[in-house]
N, C-alpha and C. Protein backbone atom coordinates (compact mmCIF):
# COMPACT_ATOMS: atom_id res chain seq x y z
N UNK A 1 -36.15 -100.53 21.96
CA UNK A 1 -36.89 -99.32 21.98
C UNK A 1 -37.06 -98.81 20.55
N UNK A 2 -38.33 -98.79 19.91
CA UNK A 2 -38.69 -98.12 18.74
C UNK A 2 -38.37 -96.40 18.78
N UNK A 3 -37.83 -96.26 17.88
CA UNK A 3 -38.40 -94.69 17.70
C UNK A 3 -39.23 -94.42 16.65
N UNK A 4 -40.06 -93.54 17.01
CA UNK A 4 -40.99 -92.71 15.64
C UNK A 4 -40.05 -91.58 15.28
N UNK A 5 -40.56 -91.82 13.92
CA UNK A 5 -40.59 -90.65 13.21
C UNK A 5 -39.97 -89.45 13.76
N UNK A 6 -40.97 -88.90 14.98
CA UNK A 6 -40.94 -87.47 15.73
C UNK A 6 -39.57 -87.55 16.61
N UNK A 7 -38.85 -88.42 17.03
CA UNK A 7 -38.34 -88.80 17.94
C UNK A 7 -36.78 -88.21 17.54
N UNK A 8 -35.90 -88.17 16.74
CA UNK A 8 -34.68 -86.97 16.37
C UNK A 8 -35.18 -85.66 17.17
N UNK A 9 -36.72 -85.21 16.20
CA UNK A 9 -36.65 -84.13 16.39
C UNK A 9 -36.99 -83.75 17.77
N UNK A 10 -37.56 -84.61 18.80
CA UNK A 10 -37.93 -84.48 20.21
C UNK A 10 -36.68 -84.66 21.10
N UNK A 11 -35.65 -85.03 20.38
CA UNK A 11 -34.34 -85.32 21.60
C UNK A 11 -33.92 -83.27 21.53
N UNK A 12 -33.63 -82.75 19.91
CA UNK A 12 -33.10 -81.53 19.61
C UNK A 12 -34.23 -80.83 20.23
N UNK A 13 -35.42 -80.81 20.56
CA UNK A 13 -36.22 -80.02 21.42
C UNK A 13 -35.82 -80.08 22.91
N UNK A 14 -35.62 -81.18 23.26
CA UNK A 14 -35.36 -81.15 24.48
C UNK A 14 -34.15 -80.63 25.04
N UNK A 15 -33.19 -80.97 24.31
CA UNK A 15 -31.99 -80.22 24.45
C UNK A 15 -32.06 -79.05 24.33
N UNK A 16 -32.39 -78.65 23.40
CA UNK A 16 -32.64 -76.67 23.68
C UNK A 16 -33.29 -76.25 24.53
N UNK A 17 -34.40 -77.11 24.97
CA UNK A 17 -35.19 -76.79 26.54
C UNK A 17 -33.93 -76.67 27.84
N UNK A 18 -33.50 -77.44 27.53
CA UNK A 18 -33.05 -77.84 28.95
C UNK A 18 -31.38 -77.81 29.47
N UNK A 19 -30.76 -76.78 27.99
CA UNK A 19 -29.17 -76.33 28.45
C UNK A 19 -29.63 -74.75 28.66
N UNK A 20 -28.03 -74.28 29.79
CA UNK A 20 -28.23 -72.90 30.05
C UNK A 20 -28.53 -71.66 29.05
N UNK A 21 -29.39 -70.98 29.58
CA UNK A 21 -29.56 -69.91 28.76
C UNK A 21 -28.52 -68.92 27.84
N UNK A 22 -28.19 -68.91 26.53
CA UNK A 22 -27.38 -68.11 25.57
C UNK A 22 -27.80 -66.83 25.66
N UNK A 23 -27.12 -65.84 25.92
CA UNK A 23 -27.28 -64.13 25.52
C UNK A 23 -28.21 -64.57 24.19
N UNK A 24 -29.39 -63.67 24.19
CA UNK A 24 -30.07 -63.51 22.61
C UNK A 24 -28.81 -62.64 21.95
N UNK A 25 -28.80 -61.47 22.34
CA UNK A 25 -28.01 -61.20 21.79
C UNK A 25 -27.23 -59.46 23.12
N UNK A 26 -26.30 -59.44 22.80
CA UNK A 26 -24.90 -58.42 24.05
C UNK A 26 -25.84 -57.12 24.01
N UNK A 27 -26.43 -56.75 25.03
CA UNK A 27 -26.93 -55.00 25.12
C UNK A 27 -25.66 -54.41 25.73
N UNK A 28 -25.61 -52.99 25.42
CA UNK A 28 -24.33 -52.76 26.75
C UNK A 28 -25.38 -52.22 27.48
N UNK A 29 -24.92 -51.78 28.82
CA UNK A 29 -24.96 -51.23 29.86
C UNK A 29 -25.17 -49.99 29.77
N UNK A 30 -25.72 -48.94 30.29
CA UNK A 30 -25.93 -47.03 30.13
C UNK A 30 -23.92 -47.01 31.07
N UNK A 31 -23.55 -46.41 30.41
CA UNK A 31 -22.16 -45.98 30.74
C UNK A 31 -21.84 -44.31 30.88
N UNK A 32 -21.50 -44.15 32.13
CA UNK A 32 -21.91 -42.64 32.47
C UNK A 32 -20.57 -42.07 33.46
N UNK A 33 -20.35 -40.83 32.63
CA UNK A 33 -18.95 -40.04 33.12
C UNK A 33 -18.76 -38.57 33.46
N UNK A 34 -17.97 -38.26 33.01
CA UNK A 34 -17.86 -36.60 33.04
C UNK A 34 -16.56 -35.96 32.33
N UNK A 35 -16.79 -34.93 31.53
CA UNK A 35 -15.62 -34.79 30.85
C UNK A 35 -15.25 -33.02 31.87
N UNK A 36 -14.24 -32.51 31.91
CA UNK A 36 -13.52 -31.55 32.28
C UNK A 36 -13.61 -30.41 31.29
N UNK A 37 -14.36 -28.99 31.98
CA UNK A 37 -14.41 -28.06 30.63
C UNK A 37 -13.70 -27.02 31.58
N UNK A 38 -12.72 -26.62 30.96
CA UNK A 38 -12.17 -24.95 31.51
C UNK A 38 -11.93 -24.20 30.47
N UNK A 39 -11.48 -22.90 31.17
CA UNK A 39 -11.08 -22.17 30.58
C UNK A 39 -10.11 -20.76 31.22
N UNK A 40 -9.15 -20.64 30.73
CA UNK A 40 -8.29 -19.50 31.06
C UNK A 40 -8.82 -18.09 30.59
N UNK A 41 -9.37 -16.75 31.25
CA UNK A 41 -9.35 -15.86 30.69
C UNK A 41 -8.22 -14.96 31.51
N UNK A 42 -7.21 -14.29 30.41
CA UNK A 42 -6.28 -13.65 31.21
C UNK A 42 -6.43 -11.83 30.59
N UNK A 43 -6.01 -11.11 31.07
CA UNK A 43 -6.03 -9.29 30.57
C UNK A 43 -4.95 -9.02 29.66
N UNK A 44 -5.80 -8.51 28.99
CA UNK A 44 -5.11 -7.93 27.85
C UNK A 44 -5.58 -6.95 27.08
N UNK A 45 -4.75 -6.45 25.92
CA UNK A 45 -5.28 -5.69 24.78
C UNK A 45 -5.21 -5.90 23.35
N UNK A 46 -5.60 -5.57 22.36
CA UNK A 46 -5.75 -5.59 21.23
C UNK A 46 -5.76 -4.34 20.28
N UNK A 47 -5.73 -3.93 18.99
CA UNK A 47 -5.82 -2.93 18.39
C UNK A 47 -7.34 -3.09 18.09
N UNK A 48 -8.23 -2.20 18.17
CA UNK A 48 -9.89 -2.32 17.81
C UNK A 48 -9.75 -2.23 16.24
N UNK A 49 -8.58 -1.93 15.47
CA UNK A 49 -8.58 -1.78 14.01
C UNK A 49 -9.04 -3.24 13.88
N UNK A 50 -7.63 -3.82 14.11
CA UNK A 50 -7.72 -5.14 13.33
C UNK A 50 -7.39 -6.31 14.68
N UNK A 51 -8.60 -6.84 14.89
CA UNK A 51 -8.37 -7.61 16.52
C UNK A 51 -7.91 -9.30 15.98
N UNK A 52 -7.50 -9.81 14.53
CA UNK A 52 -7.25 -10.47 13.99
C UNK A 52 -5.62 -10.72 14.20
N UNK A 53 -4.97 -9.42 14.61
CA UNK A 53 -3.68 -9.53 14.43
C UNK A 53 -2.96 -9.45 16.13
N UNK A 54 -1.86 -9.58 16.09
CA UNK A 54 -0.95 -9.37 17.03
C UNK A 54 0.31 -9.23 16.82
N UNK A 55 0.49 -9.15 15.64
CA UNK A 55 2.05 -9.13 14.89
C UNK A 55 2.28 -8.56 14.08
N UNK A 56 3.34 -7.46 13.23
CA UNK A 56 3.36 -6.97 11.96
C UNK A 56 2.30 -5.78 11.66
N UNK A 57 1.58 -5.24 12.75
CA UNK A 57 0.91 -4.40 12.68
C UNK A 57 0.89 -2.83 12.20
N UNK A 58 0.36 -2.44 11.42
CA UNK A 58 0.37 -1.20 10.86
C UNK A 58 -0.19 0.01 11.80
N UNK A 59 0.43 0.53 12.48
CA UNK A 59 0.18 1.75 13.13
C UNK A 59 -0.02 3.32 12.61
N UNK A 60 0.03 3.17 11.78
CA UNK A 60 -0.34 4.37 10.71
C UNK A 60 0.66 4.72 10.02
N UNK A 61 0.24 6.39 9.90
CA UNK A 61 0.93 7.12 9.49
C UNK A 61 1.06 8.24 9.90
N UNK A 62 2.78 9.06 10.15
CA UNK A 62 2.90 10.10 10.59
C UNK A 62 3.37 10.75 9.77
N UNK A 63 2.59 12.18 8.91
CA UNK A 63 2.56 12.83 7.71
C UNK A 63 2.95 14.16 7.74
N UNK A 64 4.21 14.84 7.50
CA UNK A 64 4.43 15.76 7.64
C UNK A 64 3.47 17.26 6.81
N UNK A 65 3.75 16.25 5.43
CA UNK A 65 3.14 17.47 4.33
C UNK A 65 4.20 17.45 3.79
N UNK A 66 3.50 18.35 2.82
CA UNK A 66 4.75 19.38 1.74
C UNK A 66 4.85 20.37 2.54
N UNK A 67 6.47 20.62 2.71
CA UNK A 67 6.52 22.04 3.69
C UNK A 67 8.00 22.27 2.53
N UNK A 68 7.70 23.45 2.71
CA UNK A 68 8.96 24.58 2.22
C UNK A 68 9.90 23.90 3.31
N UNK A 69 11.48 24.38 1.79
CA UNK A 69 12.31 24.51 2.67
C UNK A 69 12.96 25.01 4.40
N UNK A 70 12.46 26.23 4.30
CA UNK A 70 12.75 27.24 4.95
C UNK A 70 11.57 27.09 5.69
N UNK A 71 11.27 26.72 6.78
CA UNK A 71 9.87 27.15 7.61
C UNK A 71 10.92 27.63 9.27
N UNK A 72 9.50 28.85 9.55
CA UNK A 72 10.14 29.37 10.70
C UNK A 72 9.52 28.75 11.64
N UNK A 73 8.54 28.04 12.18
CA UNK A 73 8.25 27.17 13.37
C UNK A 73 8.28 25.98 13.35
N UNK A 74 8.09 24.98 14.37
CA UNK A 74 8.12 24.06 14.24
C UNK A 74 6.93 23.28 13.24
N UNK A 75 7.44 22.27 12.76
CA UNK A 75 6.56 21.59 12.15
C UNK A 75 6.04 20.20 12.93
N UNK A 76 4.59 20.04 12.93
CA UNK A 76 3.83 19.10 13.89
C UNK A 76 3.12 18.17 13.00
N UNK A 77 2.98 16.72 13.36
CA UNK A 77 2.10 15.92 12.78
C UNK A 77 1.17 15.02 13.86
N UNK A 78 -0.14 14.39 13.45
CA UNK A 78 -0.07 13.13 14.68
C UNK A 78 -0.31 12.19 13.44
N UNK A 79 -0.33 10.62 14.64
CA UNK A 79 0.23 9.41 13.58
C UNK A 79 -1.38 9.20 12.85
N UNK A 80 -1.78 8.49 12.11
CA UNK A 80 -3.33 8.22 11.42
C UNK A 80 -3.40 6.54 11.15
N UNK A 81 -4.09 5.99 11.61
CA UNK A 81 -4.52 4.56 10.91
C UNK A 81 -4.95 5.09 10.20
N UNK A 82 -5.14 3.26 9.45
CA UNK A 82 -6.40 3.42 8.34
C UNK A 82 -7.42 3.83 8.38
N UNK A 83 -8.19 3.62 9.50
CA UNK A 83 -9.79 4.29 9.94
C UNK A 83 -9.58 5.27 10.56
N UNK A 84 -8.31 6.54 10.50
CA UNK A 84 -7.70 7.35 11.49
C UNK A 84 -7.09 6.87 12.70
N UNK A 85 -7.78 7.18 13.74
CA UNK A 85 -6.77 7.41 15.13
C UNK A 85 -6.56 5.79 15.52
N UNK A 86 -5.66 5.33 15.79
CA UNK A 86 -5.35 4.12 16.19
C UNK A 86 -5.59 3.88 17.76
N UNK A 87 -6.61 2.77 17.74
CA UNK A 87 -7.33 2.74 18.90
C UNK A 87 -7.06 1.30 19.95
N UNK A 88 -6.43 1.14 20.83
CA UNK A 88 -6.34 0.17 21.60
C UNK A 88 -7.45 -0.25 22.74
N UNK A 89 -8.12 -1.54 22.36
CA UNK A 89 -9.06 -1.68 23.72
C UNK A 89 -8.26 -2.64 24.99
N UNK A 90 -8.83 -2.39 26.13
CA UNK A 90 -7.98 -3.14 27.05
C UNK A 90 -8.71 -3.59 28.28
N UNK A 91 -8.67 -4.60 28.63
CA UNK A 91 -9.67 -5.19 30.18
C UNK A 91 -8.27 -6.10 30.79
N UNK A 92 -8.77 -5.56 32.15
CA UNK A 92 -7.89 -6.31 33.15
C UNK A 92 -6.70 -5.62 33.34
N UNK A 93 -6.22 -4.64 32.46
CA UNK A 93 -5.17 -3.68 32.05
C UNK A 93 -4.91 -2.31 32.77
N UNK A 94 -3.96 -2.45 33.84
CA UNK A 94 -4.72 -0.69 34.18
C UNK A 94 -3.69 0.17 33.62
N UNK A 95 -2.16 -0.45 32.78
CA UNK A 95 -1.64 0.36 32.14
C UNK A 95 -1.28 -0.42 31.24
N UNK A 96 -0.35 0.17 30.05
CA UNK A 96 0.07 -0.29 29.05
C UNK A 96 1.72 0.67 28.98
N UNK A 97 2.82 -0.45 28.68
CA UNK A 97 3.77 0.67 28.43
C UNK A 97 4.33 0.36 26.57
N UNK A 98 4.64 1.32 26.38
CA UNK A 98 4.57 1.77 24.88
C UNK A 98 6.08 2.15 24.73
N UNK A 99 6.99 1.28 23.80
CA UNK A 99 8.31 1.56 23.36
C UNK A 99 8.21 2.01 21.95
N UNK A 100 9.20 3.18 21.89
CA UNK A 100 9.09 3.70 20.31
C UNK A 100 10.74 3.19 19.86
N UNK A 101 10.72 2.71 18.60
CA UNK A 101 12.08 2.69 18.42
C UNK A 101 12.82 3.82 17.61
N UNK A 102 14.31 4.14 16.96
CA UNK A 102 14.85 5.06 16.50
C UNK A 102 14.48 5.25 15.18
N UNK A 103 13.90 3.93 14.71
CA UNK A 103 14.14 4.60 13.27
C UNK A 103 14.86 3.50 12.45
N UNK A 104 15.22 3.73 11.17
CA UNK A 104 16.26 3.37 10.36
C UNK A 104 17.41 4.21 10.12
N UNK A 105 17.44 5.41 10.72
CA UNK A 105 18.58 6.42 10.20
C UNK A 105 18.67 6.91 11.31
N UNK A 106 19.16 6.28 12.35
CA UNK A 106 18.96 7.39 13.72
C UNK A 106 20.78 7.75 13.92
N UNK A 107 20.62 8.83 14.59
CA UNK A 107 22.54 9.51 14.69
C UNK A 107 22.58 9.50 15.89
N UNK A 108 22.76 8.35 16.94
CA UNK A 108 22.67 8.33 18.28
C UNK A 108 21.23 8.30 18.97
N UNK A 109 20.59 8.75 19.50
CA UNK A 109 19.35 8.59 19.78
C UNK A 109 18.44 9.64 19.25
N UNK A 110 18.89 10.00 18.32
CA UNK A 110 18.22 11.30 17.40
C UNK A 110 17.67 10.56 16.54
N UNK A 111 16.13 10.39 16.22
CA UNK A 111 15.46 9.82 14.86
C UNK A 111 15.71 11.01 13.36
N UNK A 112 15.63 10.43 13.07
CA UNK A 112 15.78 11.22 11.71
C UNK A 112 15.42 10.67 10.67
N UNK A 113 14.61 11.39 9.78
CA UNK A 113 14.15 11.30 8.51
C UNK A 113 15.45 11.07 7.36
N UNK A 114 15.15 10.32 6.33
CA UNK A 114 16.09 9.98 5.61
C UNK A 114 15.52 10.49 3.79
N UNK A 115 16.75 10.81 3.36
CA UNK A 115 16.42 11.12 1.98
C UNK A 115 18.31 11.30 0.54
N UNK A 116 17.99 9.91 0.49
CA UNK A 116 19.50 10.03 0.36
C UNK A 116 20.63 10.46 1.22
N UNK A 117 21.64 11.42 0.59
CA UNK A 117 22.79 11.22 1.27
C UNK A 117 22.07 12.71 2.97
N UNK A 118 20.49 12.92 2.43
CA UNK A 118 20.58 14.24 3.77
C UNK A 118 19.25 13.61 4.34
N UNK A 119 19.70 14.39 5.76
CA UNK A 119 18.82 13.66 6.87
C UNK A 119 18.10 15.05 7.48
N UNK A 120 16.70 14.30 8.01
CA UNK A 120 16.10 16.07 8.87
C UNK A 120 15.88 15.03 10.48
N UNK A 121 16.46 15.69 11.25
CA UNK A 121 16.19 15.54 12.60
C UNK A 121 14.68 15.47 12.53
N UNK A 122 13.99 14.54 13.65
CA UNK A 122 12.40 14.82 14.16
C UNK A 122 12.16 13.78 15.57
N UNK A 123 11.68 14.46 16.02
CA UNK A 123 11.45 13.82 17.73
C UNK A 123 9.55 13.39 18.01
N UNK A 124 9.34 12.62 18.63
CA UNK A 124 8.15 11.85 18.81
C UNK A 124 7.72 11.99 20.20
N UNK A 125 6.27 12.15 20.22
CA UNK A 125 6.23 12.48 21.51
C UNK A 125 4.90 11.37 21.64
N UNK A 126 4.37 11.35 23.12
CA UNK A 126 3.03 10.64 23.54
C UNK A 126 2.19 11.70 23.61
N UNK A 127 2.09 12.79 23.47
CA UNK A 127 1.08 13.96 23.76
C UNK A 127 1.20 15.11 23.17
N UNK A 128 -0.08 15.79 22.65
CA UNK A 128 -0.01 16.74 21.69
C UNK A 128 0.83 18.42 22.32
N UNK A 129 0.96 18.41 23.70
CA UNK A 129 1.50 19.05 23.94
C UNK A 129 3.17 19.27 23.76
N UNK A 130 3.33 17.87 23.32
CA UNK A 130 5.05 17.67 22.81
C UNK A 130 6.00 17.92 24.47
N UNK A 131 5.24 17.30 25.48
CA UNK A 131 6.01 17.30 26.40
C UNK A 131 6.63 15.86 27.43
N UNK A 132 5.92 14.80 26.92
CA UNK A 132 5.90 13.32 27.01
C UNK A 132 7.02 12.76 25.84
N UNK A 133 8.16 12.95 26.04
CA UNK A 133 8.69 12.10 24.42
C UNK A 133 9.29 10.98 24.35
N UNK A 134 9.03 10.36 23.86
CA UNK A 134 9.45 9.18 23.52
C UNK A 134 11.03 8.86 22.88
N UNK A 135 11.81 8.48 24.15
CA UNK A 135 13.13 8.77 23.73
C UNK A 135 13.90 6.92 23.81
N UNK A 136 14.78 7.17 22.86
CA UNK A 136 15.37 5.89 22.58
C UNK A 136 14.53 4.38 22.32
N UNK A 137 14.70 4.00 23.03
CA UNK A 137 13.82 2.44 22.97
C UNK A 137 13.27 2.47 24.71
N UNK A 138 13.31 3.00 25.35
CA UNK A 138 12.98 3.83 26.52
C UNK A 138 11.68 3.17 26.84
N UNK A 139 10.52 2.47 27.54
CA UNK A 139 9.23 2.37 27.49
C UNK A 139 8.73 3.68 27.96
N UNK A 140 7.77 3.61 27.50
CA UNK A 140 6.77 4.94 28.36
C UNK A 140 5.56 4.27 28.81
N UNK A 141 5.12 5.18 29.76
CA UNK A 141 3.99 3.91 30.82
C UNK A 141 2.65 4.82 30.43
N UNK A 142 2.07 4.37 29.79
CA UNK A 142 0.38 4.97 29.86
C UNK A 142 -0.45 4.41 30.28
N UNK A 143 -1.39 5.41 31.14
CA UNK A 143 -2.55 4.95 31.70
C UNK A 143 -4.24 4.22 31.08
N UNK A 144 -4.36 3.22 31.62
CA UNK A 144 -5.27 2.72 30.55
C UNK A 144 -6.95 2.68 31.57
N UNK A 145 -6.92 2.06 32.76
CA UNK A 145 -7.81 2.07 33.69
C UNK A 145 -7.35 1.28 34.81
N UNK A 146 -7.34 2.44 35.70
CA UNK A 146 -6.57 2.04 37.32
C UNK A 146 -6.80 0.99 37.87
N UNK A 147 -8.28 0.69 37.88
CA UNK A 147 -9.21 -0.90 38.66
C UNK A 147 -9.41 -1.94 37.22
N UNK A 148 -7.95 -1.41 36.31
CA UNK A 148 -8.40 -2.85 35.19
C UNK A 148 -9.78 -3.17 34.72
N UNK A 149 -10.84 -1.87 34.16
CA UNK A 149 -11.90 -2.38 33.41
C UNK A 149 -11.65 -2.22 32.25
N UNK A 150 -12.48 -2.74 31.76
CA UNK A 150 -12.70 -2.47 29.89
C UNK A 150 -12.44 -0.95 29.82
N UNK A 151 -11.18 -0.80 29.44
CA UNK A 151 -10.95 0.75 28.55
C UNK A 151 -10.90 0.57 26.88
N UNK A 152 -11.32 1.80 26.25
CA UNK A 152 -10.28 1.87 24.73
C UNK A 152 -9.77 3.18 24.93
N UNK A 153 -8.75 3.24 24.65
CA UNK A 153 -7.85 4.51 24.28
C UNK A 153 -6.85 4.68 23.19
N UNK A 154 -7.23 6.00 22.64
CA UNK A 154 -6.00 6.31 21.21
C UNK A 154 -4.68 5.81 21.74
N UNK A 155 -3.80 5.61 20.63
CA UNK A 155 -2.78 5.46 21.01
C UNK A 155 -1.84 6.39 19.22
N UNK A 156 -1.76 7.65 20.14
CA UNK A 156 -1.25 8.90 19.28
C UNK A 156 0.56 8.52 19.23
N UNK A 157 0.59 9.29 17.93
CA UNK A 157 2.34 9.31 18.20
C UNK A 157 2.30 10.45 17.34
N UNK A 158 3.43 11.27 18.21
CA UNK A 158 2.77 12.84 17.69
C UNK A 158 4.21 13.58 17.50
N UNK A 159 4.39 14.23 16.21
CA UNK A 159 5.76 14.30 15.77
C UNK A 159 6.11 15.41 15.46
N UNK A 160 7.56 15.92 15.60
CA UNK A 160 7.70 17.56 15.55
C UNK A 160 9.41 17.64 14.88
N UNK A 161 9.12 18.21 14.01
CA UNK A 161 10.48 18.90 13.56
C UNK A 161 10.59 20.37 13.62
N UNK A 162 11.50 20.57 13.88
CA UNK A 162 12.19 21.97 14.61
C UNK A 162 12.86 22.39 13.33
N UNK A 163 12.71 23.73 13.03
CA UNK A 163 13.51 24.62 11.89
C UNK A 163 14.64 24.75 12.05
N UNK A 164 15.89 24.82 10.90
CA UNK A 164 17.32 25.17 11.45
C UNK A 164 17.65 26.34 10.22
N UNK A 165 18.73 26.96 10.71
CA UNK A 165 18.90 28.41 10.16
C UNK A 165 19.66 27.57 8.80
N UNK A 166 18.87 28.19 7.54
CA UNK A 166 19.20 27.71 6.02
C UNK A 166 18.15 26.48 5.66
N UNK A 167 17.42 26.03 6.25
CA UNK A 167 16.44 24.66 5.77
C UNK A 167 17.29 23.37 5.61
N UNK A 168 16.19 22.88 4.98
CA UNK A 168 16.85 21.71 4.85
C UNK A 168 16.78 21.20 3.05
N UNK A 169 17.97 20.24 2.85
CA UNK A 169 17.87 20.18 1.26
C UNK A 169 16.20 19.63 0.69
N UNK A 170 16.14 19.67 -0.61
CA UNK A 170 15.00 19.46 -1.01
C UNK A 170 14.97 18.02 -0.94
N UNK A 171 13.79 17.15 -0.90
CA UNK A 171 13.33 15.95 -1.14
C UNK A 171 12.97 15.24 -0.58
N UNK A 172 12.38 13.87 -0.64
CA UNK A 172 11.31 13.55 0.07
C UNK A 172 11.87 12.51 1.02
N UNK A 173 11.40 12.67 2.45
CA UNK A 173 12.29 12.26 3.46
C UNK A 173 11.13 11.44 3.99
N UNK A 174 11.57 10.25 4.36
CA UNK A 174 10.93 9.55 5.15
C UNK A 174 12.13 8.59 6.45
N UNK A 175 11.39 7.80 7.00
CA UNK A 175 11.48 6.48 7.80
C UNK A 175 10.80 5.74 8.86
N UNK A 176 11.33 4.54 9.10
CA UNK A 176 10.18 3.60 9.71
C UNK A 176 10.31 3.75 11.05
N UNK A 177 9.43 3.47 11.67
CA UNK A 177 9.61 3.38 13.17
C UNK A 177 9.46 2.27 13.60
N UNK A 178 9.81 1.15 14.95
CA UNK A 178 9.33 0.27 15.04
C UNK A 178 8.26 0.62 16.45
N UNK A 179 6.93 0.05 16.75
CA UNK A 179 6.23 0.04 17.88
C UNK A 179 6.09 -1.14 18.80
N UNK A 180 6.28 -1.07 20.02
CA UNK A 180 6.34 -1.87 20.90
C UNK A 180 4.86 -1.91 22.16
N UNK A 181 3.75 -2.41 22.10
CA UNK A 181 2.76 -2.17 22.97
C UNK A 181 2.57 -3.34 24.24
N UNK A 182 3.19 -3.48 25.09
CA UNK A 182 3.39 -4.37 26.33
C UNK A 182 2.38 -4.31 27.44
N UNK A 183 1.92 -4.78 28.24
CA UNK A 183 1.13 -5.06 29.48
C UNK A 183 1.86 -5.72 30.10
């Protein structure tokens, strides 16, 4: 049997004709799922000052003044944020209870202002009427919205020192309080 010329290249033709078909080349398949999205929303509150925080929070300031020694009525303050009145917003919340602590210088459950070796008694209340007070580490329960909607409400701390016969020594009296705001 002669071969021509053409004849290599007619066996490699035929062979590629005539073995099983090779992938040109791998497509995938459309591949189709579902991923899981939730989410938890639970009630709560925040300070509307600074809704960044939840810790270490600055609740103002409760400012007596310069007062004379000797004053014959009581002396009253309320507390001030930075933007004034310290404002709590709240949803889902229908109360909030609010612990005040003693102080740094307290003489039993008496807060007291400190100024070196002399101290001035002063008592804290939840209401400007000075009849709500905030005693010991005690919670106090305030109302925020009964059916849990979106409320904001101040959250005052309102402070009173009482005169005693002779005053009190001169100088500048302070101390810290700690605040506790729970749901």
């Amino acid at each position: 049997m002669a071969m021509n010329r053409h004849g290599s290249l007619g066996l490699a033709l035929l062979a590629l004709c005539c073995t099983p078909e090779a992938p040109a080349s791998a497509q995938p398949a459309p591949t189709q799922g579902v991923v899981q999205v939730r989410a938890q929303v639970v009630s709560g509150c925040r300070v509307s000052t600074r809704p960044d925080l939840i810790a270490n929070l600055d609740f103002g300031t409760l400012d007596f003044g310069r007062q004379p020694a000797l004053f014959g009525t009581a002396l009253t303050a309320r507390s001030q944020g930075e933007g004034g009145v310290l404002r709590l917003r709240c949803t889902g919340v229908p109360g909030v209870q609010v612990t005040v602590g003693l102080g740094l210088h307290p003489d039993g459950n008496q807060r007291r202002l400190n100024a070196g070796p002399h101290h001035v008694p002063y008592a804290l209340y939840a209401d400007a009427a000075f009849s709500q007070a905030y005693e010991g580490y005690a919670p106090r329960a305030l109302p925020v919205s009964p059916g849990g909607e979106e409320a904001e409400f101040e959250l005052a701390i309102y402070g009173r020192i009482d005169p005693v016969p002779g005053g009190y020594p001169a100088g500048l009296y302070s101390d810290r309080v700690g605040i506790t705001v729970s749901w």
